[in-house]
C-alpha atoms as a PDB file:
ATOM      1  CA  UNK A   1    -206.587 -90.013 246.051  1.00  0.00           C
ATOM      2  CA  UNK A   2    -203.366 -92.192 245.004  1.00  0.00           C
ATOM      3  CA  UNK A   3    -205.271 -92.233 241.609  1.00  0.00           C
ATOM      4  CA  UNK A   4    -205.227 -88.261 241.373  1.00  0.00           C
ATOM      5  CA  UNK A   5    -202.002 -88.031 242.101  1.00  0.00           C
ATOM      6  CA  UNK A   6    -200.914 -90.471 239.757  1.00  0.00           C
ATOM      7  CA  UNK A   7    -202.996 -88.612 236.725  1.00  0.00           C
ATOM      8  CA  UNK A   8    -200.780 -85.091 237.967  1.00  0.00           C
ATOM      9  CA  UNK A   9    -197.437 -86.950 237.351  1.00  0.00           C
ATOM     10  CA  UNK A  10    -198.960 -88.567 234.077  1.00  0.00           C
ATOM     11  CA  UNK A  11    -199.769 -84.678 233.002  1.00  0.00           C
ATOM     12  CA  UNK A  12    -196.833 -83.459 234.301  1.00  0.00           C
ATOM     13  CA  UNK A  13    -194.508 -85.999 232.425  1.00  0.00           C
ATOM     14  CA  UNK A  14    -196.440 -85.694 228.973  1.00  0.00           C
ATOM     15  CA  UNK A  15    -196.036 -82.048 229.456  1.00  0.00           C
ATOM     16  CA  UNK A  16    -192.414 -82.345 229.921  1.00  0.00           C
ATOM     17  CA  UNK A  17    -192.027 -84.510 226.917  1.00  0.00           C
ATOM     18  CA  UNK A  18    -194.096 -82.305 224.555  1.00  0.00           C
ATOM     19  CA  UNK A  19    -192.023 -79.261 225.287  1.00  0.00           C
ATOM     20  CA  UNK A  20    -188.795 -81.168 224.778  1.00  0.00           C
ATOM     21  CA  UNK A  21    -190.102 -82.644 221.573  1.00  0.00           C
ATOM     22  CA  UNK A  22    -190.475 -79.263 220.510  1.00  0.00           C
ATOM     23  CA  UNK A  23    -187.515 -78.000 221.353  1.00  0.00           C
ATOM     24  CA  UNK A  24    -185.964 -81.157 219.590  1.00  0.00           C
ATOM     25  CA  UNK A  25    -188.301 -79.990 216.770  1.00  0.00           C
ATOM     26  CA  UNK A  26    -187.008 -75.976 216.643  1.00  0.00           C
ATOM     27  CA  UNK A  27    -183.587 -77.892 215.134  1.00  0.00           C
ATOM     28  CA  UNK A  28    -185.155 -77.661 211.407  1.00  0.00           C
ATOM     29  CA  UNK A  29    -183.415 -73.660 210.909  1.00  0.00           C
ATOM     30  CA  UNK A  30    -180.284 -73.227 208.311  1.00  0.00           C
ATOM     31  CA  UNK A  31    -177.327 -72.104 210.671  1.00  0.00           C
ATOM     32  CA  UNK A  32    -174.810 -69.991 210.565  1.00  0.00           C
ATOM     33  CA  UNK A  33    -172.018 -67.750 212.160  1.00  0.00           C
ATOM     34  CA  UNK A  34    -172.048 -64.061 213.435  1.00  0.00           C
ATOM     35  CA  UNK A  35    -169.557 -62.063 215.030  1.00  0.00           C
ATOM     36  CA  UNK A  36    -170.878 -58.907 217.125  1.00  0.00           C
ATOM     37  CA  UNK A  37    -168.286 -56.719 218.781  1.00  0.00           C
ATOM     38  CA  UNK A  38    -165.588 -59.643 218.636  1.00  0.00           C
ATOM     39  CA  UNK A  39    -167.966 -62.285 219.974  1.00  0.00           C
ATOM     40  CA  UNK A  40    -169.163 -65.449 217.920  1.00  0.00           C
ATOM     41  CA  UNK A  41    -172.420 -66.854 217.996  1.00  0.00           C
ATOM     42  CA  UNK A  42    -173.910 -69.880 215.750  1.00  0.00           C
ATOM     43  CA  UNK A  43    -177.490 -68.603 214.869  1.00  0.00           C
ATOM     44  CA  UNK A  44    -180.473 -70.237 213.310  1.00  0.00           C
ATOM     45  CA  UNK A  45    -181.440 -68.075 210.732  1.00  0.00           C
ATOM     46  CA  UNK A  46    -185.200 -67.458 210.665  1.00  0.00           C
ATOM     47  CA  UNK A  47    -185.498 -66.355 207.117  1.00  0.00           C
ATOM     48  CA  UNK A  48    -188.788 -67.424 206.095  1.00  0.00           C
ATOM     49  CA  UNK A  49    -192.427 -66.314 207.080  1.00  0.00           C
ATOM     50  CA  UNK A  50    -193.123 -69.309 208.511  1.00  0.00           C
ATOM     51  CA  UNK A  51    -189.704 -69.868 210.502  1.00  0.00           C
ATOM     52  CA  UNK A  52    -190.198 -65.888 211.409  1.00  0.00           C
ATOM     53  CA  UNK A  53    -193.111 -66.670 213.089  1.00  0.00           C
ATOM     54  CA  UNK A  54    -191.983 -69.813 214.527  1.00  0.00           C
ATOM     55  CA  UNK A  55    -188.820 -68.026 216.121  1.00  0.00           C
ATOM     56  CA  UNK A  56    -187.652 -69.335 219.607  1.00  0.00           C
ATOM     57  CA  UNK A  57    -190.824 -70.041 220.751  1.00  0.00           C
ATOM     58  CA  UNK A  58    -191.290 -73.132 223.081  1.00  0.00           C
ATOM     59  CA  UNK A  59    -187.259 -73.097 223.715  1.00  0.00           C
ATOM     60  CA  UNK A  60    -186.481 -74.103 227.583  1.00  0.00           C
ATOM     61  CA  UNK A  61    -183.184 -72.638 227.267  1.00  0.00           C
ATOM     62  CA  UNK A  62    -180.235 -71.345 224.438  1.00  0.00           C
ATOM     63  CA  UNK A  63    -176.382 -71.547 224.860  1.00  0.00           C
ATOM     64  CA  UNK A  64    -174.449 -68.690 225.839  1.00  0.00           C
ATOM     65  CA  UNK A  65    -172.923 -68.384 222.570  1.00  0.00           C
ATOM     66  CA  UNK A  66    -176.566 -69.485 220.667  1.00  0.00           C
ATOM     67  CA  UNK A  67    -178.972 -67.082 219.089  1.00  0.00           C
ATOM     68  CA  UNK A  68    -181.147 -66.824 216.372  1.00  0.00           C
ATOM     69  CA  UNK A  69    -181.155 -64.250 213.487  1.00  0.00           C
ATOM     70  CA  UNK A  70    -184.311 -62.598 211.888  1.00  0.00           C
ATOM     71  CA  UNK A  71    -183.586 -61.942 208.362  1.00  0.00           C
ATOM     72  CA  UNK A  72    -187.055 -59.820 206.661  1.00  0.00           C
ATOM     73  CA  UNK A  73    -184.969 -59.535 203.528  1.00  0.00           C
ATOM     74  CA  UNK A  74    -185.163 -56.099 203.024  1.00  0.00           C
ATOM     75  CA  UNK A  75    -185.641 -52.968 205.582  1.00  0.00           C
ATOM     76  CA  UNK A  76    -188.802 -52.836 207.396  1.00  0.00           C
ATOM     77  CA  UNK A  77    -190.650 -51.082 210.320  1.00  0.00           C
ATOM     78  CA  UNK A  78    -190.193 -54.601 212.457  1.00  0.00           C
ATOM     79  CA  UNK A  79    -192.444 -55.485 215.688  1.00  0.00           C
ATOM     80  CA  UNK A  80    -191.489 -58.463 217.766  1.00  0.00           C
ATOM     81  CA  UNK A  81    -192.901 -60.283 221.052  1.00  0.00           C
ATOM     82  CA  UNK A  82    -192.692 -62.910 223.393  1.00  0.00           C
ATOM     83  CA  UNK A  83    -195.277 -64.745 222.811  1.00  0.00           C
ATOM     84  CA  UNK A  84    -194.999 -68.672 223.667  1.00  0.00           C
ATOM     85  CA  UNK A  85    -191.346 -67.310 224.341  1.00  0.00           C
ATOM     86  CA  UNK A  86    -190.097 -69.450 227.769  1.00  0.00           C
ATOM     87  CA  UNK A  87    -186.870 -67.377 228.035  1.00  0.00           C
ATOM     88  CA  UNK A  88    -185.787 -63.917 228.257  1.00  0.00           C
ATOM     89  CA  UNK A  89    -184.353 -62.632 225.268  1.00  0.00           C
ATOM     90  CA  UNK A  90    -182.251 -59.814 224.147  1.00  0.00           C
ATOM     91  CA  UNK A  91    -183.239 -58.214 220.634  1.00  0.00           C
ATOM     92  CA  UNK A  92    -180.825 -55.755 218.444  1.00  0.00           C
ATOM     93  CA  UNK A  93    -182.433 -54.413 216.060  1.00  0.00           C
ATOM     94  CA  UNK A  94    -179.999 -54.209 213.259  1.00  0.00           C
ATOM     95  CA  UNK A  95    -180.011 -52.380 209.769  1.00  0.00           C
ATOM     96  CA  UNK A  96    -179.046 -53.726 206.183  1.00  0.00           C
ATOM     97  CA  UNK A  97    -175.645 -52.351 206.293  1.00  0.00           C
ATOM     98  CA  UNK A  98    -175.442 -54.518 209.772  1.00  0.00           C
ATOM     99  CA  UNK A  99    -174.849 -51.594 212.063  1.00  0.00           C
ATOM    100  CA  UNK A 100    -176.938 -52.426 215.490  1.00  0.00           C
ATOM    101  CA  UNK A 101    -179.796 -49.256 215.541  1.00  0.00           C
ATOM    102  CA  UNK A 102    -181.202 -50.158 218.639  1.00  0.00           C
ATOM    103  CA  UNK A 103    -181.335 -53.057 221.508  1.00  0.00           C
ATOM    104  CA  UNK A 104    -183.990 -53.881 223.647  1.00  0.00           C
ATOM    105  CA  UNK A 105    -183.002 -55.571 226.925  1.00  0.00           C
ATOM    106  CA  UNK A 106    -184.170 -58.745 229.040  1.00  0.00           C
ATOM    107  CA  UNK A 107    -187.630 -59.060 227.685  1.00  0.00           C
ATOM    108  CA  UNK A 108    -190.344 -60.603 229.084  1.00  0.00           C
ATOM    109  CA  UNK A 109    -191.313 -64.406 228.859  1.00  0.00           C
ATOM    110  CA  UNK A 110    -194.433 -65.191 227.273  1.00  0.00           C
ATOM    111  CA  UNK A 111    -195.831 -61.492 227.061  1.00  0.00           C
ATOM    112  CA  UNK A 112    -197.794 -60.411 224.072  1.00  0.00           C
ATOM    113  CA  UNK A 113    -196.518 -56.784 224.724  1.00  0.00           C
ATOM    114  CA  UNK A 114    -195.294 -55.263 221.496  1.00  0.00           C
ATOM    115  CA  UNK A 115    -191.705 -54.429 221.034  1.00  0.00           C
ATOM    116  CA  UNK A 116    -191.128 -52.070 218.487  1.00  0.00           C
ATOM    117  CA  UNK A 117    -187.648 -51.490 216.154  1.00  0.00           C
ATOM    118  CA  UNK A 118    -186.471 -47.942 216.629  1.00  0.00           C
ATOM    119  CA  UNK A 119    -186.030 -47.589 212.812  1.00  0.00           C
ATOM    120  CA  UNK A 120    -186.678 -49.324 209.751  1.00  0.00           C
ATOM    121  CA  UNK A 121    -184.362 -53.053 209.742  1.00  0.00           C
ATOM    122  CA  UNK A 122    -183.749 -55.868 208.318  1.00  0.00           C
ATOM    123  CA  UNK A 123    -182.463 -57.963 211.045  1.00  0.00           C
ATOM    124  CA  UNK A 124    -182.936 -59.059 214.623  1.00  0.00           C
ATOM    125  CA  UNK A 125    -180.946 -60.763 216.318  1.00  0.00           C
ATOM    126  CA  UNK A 126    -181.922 -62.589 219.345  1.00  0.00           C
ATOM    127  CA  UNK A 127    -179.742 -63.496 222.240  1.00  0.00           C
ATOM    128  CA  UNK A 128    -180.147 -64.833 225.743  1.00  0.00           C
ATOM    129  CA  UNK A 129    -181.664 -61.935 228.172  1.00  0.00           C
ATOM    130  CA  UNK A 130    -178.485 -60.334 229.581  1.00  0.00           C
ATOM    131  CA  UNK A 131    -176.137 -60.878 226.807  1.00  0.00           C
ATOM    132  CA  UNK A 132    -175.777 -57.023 225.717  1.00  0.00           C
ATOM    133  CA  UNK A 133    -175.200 -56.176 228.887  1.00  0.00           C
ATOM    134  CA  UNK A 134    -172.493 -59.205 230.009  1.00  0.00           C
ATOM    135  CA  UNK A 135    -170.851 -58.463 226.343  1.00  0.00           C
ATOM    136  CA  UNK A 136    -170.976 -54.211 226.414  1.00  0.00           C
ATOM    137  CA  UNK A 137    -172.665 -54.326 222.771  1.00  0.00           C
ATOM    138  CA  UNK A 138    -174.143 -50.824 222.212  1.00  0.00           C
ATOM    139  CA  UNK A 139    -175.756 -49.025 219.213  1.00  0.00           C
ATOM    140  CA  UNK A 140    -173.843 -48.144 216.588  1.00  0.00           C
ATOM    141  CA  UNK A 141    -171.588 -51.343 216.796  1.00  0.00           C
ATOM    142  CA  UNK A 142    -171.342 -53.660 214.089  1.00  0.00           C
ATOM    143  CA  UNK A 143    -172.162 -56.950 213.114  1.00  0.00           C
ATOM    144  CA  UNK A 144    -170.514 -59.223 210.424  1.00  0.00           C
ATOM    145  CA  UNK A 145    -170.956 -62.019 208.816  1.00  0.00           C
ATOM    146  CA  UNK A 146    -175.008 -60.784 208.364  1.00  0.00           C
ATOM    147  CA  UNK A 147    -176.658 -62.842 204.587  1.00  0.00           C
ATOM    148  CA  UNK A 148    -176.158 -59.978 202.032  1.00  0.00           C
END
């Protein structure tokens, strides 16, 4: 029995340590800094297919004032999810001329479930679940400092 037990805390702790080597990993994005309706965040961009599909997956948590931006290059009909996701997220959707078109709101952990932009983008912009809420940010708003 003390043997059993001994293997669960060996799978436990190497469980632990993978998902905070990958969060150690996730660090390998090009930052920069947005402002949305007066408030700063430092993004990682996600500007490449691979980093795109990569996303916040595996993250255990995200600053307040973290979040990463989804750059597609050029307006598209965008679908996300939350695949491999560990924390709820907050997505505005967000056209080329940087004006937010639609948010969706606390999304689900780990859910395969589809989440469709309203409209053609070329950005999303993820934040902690909550945050367009806590903050007041609202369709139609702006956001600067977007890669032209």
């Amino acid at each position: 029995m003390k043997s059993l037990f001994q293997m669960v805390l060996v799978v436990c702790f190497v469980s632990a340590a993978v998902v905070a080597g990958l969060n150690a990993k996730a660090t390998g994005f090009e930052r920069s800094r947005i402002l949305v309706d007066g408030e700063v965040f430092n993004v990682e961009m996600a500007i490449t297919p691979d980093e795109r599909s990569r996303g916040l997956m595996y993250r255990t948590e995200m600053a307040d004032n973290a979040g990463m931006l989804f750059d597609f290059g050029r307006a598209a009909d965008i679908s996300m999810w939350m695949k491999n996701t560990f924390i709820s997220l907050d997505m505005l959707f967000i056209d080329a001329k940087g004006t937010i078109v639609g948010i969706e709101k606390r999304t689900v952990p780990q859910s395969e479930a589809i989440i469709l932009g309203p409209k053609p983008v070329r950005f999303v912009l993820e934040l902690n679940g909550g945050a367009s809420d806590r903050m007041g940010f609202e369709v139609g708003e702006k956001v600067e400092g977007l890669p032209r």
